[in-house]
PDB file of N, CA and C in Angstrom:
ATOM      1  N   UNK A   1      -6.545 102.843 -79.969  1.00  0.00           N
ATOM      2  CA  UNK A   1      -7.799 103.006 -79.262  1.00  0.00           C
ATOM      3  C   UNK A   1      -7.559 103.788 -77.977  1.00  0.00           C
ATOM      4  N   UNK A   2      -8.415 105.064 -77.214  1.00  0.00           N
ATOM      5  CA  UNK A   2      -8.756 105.203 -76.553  1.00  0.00           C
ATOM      6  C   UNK A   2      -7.901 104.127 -75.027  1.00  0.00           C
ATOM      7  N   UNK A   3      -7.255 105.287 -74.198  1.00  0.00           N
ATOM      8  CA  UNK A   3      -7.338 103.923 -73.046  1.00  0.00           C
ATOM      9  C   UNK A   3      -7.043 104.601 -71.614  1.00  0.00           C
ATOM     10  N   UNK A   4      -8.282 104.450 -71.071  1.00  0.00           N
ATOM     11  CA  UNK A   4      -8.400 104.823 -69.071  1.00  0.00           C
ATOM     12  C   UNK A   4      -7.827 103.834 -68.663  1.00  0.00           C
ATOM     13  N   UNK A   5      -6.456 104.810 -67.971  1.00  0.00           N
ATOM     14  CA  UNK A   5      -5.846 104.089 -66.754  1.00  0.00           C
ATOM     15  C   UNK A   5      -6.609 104.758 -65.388  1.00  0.00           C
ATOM     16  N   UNK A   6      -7.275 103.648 -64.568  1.00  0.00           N
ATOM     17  CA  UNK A   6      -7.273 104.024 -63.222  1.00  0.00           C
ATOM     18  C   UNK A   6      -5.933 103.871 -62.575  1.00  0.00           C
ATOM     19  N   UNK A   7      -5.408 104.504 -61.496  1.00  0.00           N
ATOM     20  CA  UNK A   7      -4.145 103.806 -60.620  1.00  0.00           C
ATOM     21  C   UNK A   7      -5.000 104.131 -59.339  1.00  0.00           C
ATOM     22  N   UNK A   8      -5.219 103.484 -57.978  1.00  0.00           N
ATOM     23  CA  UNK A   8      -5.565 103.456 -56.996  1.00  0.00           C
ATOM     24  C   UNK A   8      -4.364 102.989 -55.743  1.00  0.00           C
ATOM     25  N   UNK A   9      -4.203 104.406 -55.145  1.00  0.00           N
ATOM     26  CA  UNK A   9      -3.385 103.958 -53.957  1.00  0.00           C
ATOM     27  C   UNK A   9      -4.055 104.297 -52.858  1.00  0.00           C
ATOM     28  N   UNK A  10      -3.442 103.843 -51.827  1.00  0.00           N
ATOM     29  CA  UNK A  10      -3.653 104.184 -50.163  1.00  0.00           C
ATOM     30  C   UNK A  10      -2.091 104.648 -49.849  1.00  0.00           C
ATOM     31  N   UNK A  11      -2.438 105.423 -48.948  1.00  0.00           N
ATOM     32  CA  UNK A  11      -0.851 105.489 -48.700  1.00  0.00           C
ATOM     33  C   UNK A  11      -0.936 105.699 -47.210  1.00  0.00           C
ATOM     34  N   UNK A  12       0.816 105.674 -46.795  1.00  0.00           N
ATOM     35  CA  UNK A  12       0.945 105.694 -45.196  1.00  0.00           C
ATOM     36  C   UNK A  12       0.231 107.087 -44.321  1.00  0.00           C
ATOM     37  N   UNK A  13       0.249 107.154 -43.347  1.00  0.00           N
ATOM     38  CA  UNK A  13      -0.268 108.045 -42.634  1.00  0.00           C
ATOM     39  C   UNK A  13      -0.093 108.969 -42.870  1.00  0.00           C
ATOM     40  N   UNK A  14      -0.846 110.275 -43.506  1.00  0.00           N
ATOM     41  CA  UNK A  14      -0.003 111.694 -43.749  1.00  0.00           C
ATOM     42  C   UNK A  14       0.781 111.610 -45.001  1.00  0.00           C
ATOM     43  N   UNK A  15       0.717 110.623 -45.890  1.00  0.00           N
ATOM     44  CA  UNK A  15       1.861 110.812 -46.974  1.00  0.00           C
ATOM     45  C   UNK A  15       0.898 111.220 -48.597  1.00  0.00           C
ATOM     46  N   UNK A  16      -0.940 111.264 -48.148  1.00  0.00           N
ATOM     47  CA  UNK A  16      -1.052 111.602 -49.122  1.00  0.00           C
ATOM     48  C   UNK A  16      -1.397 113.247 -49.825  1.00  0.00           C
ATOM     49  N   UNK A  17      -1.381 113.871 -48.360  1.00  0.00           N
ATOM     50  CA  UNK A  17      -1.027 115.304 -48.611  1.00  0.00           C
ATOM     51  C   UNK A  17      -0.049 115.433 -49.163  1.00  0.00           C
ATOM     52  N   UNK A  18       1.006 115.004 -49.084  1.00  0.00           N
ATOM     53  CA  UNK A  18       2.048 115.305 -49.257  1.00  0.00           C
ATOM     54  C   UNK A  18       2.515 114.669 -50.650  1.00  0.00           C
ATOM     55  N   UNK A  19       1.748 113.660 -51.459  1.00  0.00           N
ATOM     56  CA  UNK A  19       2.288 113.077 -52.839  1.00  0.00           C
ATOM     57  C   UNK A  19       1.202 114.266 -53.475  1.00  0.00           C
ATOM     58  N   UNK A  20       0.349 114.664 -52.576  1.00  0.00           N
ATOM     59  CA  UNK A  20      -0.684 115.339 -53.618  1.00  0.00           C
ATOM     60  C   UNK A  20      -0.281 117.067 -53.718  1.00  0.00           C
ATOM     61  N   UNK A  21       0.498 117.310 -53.225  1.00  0.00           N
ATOM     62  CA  UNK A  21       1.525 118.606 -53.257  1.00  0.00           C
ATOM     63  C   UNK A  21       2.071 118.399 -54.107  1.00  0.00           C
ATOM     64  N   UNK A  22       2.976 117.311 -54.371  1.00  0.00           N
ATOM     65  CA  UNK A  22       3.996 117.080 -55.493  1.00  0.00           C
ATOM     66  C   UNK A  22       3.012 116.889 -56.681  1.00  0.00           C
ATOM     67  N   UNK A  23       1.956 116.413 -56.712  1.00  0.00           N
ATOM     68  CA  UNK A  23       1.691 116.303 -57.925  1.00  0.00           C
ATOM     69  C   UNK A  23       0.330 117.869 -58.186  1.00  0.00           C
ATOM     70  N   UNK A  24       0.480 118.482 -57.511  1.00  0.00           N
ATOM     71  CA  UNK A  24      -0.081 119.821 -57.955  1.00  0.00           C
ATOM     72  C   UNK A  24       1.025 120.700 -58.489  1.00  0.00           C
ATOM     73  N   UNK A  25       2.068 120.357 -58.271  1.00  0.00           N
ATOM     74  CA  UNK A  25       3.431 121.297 -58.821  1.00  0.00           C
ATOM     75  C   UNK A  25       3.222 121.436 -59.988  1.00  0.00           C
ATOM     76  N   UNK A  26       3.542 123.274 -60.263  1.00  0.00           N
ATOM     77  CA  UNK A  26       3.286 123.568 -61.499  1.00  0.00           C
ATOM     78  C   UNK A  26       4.112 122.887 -62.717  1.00  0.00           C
ATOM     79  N   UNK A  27       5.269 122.647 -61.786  1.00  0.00           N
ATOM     80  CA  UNK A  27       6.545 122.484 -62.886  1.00  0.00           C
ATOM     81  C   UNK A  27       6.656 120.528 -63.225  1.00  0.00           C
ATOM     82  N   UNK A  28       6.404 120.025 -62.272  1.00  0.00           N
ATOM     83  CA  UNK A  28       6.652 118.226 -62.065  1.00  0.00           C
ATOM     84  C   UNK A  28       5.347 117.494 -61.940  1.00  0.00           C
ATOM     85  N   UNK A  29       4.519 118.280 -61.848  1.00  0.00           N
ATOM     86  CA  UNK A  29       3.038 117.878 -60.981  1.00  0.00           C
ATOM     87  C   UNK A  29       2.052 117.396 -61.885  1.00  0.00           C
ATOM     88  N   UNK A  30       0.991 117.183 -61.884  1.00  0.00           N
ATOM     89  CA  UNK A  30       0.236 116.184 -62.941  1.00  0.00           C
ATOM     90  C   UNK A  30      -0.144 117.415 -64.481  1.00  0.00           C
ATOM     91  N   UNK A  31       0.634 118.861 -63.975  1.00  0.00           N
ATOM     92  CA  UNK A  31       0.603 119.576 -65.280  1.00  0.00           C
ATOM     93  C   UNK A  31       1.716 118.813 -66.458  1.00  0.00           C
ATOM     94  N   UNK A  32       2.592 118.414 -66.025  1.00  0.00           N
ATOM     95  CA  UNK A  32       3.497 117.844 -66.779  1.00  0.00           C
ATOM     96  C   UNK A  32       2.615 116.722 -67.667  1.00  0.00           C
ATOM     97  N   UNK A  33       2.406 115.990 -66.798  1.00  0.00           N
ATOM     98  CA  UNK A  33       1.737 114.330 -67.688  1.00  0.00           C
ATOM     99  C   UNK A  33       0.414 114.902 -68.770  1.00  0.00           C
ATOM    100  N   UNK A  34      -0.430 116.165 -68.001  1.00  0.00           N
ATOM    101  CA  UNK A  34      -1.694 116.708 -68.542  1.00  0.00           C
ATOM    102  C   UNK A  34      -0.717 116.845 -70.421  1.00  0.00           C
ATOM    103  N   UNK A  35       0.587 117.429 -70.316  1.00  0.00           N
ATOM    104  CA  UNK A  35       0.832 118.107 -71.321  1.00  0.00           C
ATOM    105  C   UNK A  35       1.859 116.886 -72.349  1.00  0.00           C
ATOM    106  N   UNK A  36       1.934 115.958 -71.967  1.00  0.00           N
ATOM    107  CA  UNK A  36       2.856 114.651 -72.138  1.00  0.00           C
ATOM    108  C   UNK A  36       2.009 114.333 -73.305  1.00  0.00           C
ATOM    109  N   UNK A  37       2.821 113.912 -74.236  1.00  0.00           N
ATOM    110  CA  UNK A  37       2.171 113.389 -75.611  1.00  0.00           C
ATOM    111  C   UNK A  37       1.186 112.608 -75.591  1.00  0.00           C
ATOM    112  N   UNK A  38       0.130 112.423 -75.942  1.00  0.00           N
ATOM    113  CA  UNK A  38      -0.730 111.618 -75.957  1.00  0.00           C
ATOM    114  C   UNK A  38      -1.789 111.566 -74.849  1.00  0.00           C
ATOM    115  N   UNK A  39      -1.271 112.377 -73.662  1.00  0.00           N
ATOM    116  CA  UNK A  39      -2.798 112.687 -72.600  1.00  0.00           C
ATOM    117  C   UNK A  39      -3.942 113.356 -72.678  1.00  0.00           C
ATOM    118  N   UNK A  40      -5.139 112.886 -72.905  1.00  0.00           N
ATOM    119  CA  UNK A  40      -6.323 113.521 -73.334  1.00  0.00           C
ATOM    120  C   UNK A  40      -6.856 114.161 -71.787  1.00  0.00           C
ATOM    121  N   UNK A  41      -6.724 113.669 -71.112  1.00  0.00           N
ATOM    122  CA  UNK A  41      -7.281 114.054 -69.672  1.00  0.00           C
ATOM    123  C   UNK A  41      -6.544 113.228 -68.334  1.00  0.00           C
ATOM    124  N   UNK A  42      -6.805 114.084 -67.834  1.00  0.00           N
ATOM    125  CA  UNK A  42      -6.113 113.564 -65.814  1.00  0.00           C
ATOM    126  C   UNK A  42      -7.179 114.339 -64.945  1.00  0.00           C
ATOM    127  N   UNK A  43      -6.980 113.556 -63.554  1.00  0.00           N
ATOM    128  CA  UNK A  43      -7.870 114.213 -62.539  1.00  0.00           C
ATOM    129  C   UNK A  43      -7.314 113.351 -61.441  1.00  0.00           C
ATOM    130  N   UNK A  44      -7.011 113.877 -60.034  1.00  0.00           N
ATOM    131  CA  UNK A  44      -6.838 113.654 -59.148  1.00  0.00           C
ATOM    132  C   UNK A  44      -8.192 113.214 -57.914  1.00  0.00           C
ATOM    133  N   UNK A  45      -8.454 112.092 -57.567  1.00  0.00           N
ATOM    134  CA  UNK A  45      -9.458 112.015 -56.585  1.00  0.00           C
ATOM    135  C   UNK A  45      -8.818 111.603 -55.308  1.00  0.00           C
ATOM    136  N   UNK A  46      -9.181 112.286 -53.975  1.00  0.00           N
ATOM    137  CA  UNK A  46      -9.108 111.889 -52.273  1.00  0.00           C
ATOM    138  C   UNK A  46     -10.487 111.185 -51.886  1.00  0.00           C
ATOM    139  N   UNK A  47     -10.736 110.031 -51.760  1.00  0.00           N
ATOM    140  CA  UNK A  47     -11.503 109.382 -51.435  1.00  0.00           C
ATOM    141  C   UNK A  47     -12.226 110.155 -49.857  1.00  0.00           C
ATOM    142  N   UNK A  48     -13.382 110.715 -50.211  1.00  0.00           N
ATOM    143  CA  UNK A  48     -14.034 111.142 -48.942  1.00  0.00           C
ATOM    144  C   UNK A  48     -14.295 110.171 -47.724  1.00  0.00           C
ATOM    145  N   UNK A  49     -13.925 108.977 -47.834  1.00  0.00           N
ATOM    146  CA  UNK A  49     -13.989 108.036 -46.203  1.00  0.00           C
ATOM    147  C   UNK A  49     -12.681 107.679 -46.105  1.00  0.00           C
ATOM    148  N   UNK A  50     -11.826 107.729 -46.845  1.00  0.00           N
ATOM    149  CA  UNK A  50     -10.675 107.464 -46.845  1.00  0.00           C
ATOM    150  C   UNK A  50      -9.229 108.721 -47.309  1.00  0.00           C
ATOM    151  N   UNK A  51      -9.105 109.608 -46.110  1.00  0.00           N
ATOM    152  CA  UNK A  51      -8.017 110.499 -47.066  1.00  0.00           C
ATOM    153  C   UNK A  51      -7.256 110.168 -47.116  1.00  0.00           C
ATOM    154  N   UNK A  52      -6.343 108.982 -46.653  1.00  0.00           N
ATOM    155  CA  UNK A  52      -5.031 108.372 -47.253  1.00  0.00           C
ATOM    156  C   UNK A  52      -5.089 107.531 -49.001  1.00  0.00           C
ATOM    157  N   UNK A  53      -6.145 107.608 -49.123  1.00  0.00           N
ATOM    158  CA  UNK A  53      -6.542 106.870 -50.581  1.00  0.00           C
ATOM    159  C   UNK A  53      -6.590 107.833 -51.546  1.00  0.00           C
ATOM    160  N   UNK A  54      -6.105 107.540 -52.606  1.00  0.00           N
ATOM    161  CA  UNK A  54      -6.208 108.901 -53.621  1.00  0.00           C
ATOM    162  C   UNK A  54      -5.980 107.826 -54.762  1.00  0.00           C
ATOM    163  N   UNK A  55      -7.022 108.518 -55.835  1.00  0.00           N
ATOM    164  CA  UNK A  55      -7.115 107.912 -57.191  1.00  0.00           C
ATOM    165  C   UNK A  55      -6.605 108.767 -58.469  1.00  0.00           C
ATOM    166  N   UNK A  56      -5.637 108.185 -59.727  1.00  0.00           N
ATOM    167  CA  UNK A  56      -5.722 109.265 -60.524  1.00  0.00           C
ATOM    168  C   UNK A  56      -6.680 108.363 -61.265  1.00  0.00           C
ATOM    169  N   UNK A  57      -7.005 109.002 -62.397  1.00  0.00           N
ATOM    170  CA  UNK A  57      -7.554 108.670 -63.638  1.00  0.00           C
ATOM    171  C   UNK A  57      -7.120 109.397 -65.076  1.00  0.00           C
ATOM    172  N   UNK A  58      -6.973 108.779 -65.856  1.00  0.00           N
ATOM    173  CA  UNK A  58      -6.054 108.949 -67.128  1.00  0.00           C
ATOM    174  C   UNK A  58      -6.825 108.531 -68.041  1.00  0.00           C
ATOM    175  N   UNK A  59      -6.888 109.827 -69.242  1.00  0.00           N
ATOM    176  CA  UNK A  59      -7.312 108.799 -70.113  1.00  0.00           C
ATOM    177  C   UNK A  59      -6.154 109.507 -71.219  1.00  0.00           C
ATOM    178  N   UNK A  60      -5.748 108.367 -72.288  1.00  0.00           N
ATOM    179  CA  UNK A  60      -4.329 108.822 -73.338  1.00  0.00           C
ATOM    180  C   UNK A  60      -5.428 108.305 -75.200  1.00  0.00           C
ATOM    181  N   UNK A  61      -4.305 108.685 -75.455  1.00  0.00           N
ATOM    182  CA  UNK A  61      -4.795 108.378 -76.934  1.00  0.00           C
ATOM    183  C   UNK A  61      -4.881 107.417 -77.206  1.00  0.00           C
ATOM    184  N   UNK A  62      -3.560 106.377 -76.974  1.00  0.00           N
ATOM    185  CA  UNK A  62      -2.942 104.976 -76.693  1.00  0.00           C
ATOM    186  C   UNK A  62      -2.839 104.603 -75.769  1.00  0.00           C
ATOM    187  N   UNK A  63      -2.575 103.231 -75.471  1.00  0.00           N
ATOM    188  CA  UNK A  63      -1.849 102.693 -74.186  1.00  0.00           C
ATOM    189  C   UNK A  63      -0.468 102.978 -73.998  1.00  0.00           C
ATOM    190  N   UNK A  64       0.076 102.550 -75.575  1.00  0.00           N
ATOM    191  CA  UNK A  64       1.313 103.112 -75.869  1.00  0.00           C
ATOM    192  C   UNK A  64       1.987 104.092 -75.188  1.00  0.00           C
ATOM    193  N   UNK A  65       0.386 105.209 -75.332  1.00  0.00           N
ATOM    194  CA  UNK A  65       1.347 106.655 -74.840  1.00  0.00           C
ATOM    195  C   UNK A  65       1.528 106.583 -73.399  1.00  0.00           C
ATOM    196  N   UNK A  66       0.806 105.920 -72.557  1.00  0.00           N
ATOM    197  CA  UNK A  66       0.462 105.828 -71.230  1.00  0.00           C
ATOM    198  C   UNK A  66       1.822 105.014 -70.822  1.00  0.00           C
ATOM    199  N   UNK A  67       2.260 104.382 -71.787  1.00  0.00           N
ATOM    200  CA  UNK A  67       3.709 102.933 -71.396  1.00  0.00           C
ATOM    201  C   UNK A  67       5.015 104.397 -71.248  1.00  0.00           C
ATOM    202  N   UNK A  68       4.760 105.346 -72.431  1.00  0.00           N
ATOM    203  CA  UNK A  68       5.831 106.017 -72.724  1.00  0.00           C
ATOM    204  C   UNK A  68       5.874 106.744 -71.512  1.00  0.00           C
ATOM    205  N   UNK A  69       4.572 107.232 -70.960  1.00  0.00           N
ATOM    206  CA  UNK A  69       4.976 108.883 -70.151  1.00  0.00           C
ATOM    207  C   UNK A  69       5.951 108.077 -68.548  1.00  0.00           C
ATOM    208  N   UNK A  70       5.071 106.275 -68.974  1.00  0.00           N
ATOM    209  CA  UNK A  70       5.823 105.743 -67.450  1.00  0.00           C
ATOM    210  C   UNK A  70       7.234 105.427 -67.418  1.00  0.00           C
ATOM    211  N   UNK A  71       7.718 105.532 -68.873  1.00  0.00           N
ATOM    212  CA  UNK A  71       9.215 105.203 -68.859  1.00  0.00           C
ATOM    213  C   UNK A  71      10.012 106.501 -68.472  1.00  0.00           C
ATOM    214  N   UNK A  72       9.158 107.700 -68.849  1.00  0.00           N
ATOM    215  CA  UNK A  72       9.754 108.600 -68.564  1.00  0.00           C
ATOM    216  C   UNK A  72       9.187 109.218 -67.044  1.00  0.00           C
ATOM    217  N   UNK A  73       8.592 108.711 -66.469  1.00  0.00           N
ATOM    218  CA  UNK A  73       8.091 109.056 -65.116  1.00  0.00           C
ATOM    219  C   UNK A  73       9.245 108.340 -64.378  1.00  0.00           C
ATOM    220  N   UNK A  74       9.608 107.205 -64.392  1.00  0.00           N
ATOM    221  CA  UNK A  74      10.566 106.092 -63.633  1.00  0.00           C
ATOM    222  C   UNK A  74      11.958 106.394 -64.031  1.00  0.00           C
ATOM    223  N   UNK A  75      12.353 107.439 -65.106  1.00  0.00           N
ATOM    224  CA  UNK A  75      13.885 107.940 -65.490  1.00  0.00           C
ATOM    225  C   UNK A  75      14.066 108.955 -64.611  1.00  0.00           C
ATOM    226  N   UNK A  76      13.039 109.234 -63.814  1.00  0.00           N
ATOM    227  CA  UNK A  76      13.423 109.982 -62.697  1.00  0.00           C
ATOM    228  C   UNK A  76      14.169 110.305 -61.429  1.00  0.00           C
ATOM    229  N   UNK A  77      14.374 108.638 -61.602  1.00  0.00           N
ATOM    230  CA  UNK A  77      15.108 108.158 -60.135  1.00  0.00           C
ATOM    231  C   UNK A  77      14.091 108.242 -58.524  1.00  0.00           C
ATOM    232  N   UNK A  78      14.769 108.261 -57.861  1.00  0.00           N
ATOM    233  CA  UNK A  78      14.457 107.988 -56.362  1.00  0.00           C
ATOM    234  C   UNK A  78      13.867 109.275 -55.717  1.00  0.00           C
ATOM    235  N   UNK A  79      13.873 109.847 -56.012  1.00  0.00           N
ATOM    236  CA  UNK A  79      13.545 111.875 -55.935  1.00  0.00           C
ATOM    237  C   UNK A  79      11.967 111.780 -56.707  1.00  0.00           C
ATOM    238  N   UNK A  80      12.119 111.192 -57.884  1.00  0.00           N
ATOM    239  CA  UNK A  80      10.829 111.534 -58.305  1.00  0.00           C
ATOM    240  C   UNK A  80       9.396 110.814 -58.117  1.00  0.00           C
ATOM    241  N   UNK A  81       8.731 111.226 -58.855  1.00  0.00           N
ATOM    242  CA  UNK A  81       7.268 111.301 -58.385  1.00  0.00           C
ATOM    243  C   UNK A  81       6.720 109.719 -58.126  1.00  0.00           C
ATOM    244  N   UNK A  82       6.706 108.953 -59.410  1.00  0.00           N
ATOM    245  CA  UNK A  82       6.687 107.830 -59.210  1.00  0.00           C
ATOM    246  C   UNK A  82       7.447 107.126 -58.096  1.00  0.00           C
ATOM    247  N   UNK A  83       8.743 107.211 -57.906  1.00  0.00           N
ATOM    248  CA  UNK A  83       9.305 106.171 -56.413  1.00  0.00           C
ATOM    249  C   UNK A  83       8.673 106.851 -55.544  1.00  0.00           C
ATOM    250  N   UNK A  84       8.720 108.190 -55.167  1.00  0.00           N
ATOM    251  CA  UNK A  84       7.911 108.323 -54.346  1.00  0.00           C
ATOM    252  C   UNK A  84       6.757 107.905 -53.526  1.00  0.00           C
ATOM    253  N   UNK A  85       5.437 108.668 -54.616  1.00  0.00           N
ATOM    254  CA  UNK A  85       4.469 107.396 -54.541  1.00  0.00           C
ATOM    255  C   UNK A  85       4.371 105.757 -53.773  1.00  0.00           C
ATOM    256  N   UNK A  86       5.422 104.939 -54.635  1.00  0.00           N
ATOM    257  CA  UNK A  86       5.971 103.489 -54.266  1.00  0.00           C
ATOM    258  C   UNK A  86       6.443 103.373 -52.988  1.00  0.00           C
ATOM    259  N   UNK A  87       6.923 104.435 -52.525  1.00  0.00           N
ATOM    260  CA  UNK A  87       7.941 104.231 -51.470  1.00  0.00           C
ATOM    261  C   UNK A  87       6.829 104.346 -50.249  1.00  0.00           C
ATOM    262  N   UNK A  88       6.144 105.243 -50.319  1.00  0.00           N
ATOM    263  CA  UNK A  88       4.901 105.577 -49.153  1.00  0.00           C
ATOM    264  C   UNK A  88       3.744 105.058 -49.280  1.00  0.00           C
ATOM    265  N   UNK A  89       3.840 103.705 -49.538  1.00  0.00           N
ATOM    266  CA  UNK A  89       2.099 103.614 -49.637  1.00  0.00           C
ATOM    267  C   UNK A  89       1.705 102.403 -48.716  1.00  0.00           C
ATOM    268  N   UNK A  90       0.690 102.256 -47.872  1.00  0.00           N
ATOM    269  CA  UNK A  90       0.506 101.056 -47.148  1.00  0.00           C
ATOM    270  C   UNK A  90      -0.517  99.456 -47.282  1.00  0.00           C
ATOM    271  N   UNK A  91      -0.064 100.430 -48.979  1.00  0.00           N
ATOM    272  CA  UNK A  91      -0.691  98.424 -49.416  1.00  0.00           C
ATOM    273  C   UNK A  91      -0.503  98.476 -50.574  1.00  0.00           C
ATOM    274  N   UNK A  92      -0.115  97.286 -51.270  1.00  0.00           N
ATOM    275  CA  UNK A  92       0.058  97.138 -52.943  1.00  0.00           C
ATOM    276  C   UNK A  92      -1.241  98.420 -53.631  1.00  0.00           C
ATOM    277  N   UNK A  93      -1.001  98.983 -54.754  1.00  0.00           N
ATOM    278  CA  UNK A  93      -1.690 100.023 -55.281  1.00  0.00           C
ATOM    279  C   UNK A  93      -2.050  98.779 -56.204  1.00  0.00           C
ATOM    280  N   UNK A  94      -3.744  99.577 -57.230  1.00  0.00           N
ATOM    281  CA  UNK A  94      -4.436  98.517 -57.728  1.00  0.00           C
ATOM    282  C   UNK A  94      -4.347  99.680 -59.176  1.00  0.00           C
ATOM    283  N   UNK A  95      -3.903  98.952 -60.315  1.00  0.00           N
ATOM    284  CA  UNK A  95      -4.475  99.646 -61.530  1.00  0.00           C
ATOM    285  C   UNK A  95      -5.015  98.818 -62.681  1.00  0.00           C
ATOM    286  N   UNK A  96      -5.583  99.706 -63.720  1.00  0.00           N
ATOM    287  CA  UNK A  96      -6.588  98.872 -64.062  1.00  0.00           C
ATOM    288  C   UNK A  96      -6.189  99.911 -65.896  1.00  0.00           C
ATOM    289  N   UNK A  97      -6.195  98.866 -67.016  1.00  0.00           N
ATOM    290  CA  UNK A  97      -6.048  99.745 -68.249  1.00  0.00           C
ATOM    291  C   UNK A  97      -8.171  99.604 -69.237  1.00  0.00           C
ATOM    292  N   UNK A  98      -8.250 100.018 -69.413  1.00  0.00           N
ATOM    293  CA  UNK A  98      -9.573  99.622 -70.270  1.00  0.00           C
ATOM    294  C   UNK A  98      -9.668 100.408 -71.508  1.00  0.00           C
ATOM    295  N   UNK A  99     -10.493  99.985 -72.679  1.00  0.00           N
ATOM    296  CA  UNK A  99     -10.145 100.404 -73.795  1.00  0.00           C
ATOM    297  C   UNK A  99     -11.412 101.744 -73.432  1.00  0.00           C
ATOM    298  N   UNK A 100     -11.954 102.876 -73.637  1.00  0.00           N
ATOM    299  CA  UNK A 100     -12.697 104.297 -73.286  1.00  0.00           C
ATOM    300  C   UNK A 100     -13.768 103.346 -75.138  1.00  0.00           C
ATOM    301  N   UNK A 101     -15.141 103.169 -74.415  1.00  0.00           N
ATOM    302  CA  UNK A 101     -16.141 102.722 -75.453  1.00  0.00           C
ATOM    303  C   UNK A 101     -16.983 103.608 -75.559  1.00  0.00           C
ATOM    304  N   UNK A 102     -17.137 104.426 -74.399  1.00  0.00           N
ATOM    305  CA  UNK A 102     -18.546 105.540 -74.399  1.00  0.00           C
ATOM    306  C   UNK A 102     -17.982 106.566 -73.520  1.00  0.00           C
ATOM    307  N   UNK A 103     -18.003 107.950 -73.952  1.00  0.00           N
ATOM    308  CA  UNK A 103     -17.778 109.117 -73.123  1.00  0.00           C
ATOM    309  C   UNK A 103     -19.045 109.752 -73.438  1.00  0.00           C
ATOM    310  N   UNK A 104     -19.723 110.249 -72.215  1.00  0.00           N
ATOM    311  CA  UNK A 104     -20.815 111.621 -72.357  1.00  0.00           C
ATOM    312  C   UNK A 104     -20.440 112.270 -72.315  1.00  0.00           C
ATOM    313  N   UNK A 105     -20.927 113.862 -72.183  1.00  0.00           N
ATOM    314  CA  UNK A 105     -21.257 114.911 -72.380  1.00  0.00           C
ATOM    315  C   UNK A 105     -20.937 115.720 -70.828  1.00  0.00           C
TER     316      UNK A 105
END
Protein backbone atom coordinates (compact mmCIF):
# COMPACT_ATOMS: atom_id res chain seq x y z
CA UNK A 1 0.00 0.00 0.00
CA UNK A 2 0.75 3.47 -0.71
CA UNK A 3 2.64 5.22 2.34
CA UNK A 4 3.23 9.27 3.34
CA UNK A 5 5.96 9.77 5.52
CA UNK A 6 5.76 13.24 7.08
CA UNK A 7 9.25 13.93 9.05
CA UNK A 8 8.99 17.36 10.89
CA UNK A 9 12.03 19.09 12.31
CA UNK A 10 13.04 22.39 13.94
CA UNK A 11 16.42 22.87 14.00
CA UNK A 12 19.16 25.02 15.83
CA UNK A 13 19.69 28.54 14.88
CA UNK A 14 20.85 28.92 11.25
CA UNK A 15 21.20 25.14 10.73
CA UNK A 16 18.24 24.95 8.52
CA UNK A 17 19.70 26.78 5.61
CA UNK A 18 22.22 24.92 5.80
CA UNK A 19 20.56 21.04 5.99
CA UNK A 20 18.47 22.56 3.18
CA UNK A 21 21.68 23.15 0.93
CA UNK A 22 22.65 19.67 1.54
CA UNK A 23 19.59 18.39 0.64
CA UNK A 24 19.23 20.48 -2.68
CA UNK A 25 22.58 18.82 -3.79
CA UNK A 26 22.42 17.57 -7.07
CA UNK A 27 24.50 14.61 -6.28
CA UNK A 28 23.37 13.60 -2.22
CA UNK A 29 20.39 15.91 -1.99
CA UNK A 30 16.71 14.88 -1.96
CA UNK A 31 17.49 14.11 -5.95
CA UNK A 32 19.00 10.97 -4.72
CA UNK A 33 15.94 9.65 -2.45
CA UNK A 34 13.46 11.35 -5.47
CA UNK A 35 15.33 8.53 -7.61
CA UNK A 36 15.67 5.66 -4.72
CA UNK A 37 13.56 2.64 -5.46
CA UNK A 38 10.27 2.93 -4.59
CA UNK A 39 9.84 6.98 -4.20
CA UNK A 40 6.78 8.23 -5.85
CA UNK A 41 7.24 11.83 -4.67
CA UNK A 42 9.29 14.29 -2.17
CA UNK A 43 8.97 17.97 -1.41
CA UNK A 44 10.74 20.07 0.90
CA UNK A 45 8.63 22.67 3.13
CA UNK A 46 10.23 25.98 5.41
CA UNK A 47 7.49 26.74 7.57
CA UNK A 48 6.63 30.55 6.87
CA UNK A 49 6.44 31.57 10.87
CA UNK A 50 8.98 29.39 11.60
CA UNK A 51 12.31 29.22 9.33
CA UNK A 52 14.17 26.96 11.55
CA UNK A 53 11.28 24.33 10.95
CA UNK A 54 11.35 22.48 7.78
CA UNK A 55 9.10 19.58 6.73
CA UNK A 56 9.78 16.78 4.17
CA UNK A 57 6.99 14.81 2.85
CA UNK A 58 7.34 11.42 1.15
CA UNK A 59 5.26 9.47 -0.39
CA UNK A 60 6.91 5.56 -1.50
CA UNK A 61 5.24 2.66 -2.96
CA UNK A 62 5.78 0.74 0.37
CA UNK A 63 6.73 1.44 3.74
CA UNK A 64 9.15 -1.14 3.07
CA UNK A 65 10.73 1.04 0.55
CA UNK A 66 10.77 4.05 2.88
CA UNK A 67 12.59 1.40 5.81
CA UNK A 68 15.13 0.58 2.87
CA UNK A 69 16.16 4.15 1.54
CA UNK A 70 16.65 4.78 5.69
CA UNK A 71 19.04 1.95 6.02
CA UNK A 72 20.78 3.26 3.35
CA UNK A 73 20.53 6.97 4.37
CA UNK A 74 22.15 5.97 8.04
CA UNK A 75 25.16 3.72 6.10
CA UNK A 76 26.32 6.99 5.64
CA UNK A 77 27.97 7.65 8.74
CA UNK A 78 28.49 10.94 10.63
CA UNK A 79 29.17 13.17 7.36
CA UNK A 80 25.91 12.29 6.04
CA UNK A 81 22.65 13.68 5.61
CA UNK A 82 20.68 11.92 8.08
CA UNK A 83 23.28 12.43 11.31
CA UNK A 84 23.43 15.55 10.25
CA UNK A 85 20.00 16.53 10.38
CA UNK A 86 20.06 14.60 14.11
CA UNK A 87 22.92 16.31 15.16
CA UNK A 88 21.41 20.04 14.65
CA UNK A 89 18.10 20.10 15.63
CA UNK A 90 16.57 21.84 18.77
CA UNK A 91 13.89 19.50 19.72
CA UNK A 92 13.03 15.81 19.22
CA UNK A 93 11.76 15.77 15.31
CA UNK A 94 8.05 14.38 14.95
CA UNK A 95 7.24 11.73 12.11
CA UNK A 96 4.32 10.29 11.19
CA UNK A 97 3.81 6.97 8.48
CA UNK A 98 0.02 6.80 7.01
CA UNK A 99 -1.30 4.48 4.52
CA UNK A 100 -2.05 7.49 1.02
CA UNK A 101 -6.32 6.61 0.73
CA UNK A 102 -7.15 9.60 -1.56
CA UNK A 103 -4.83 11.67 -3.87
CA UNK A 104 -6.42 14.58 -6.14
CA UNK A 105 -5.68 16.01 -9.04
Amino acid sequence: MTCRVIADFTFKEGWCEKIRAMLEDEKNGLNLTANFEGCIDIDMAIDMDNPNRMILTETWEEREHHSKYMEFRQSEGPEGVVAQILDNLSQEPAFSWSEVVYKGQ
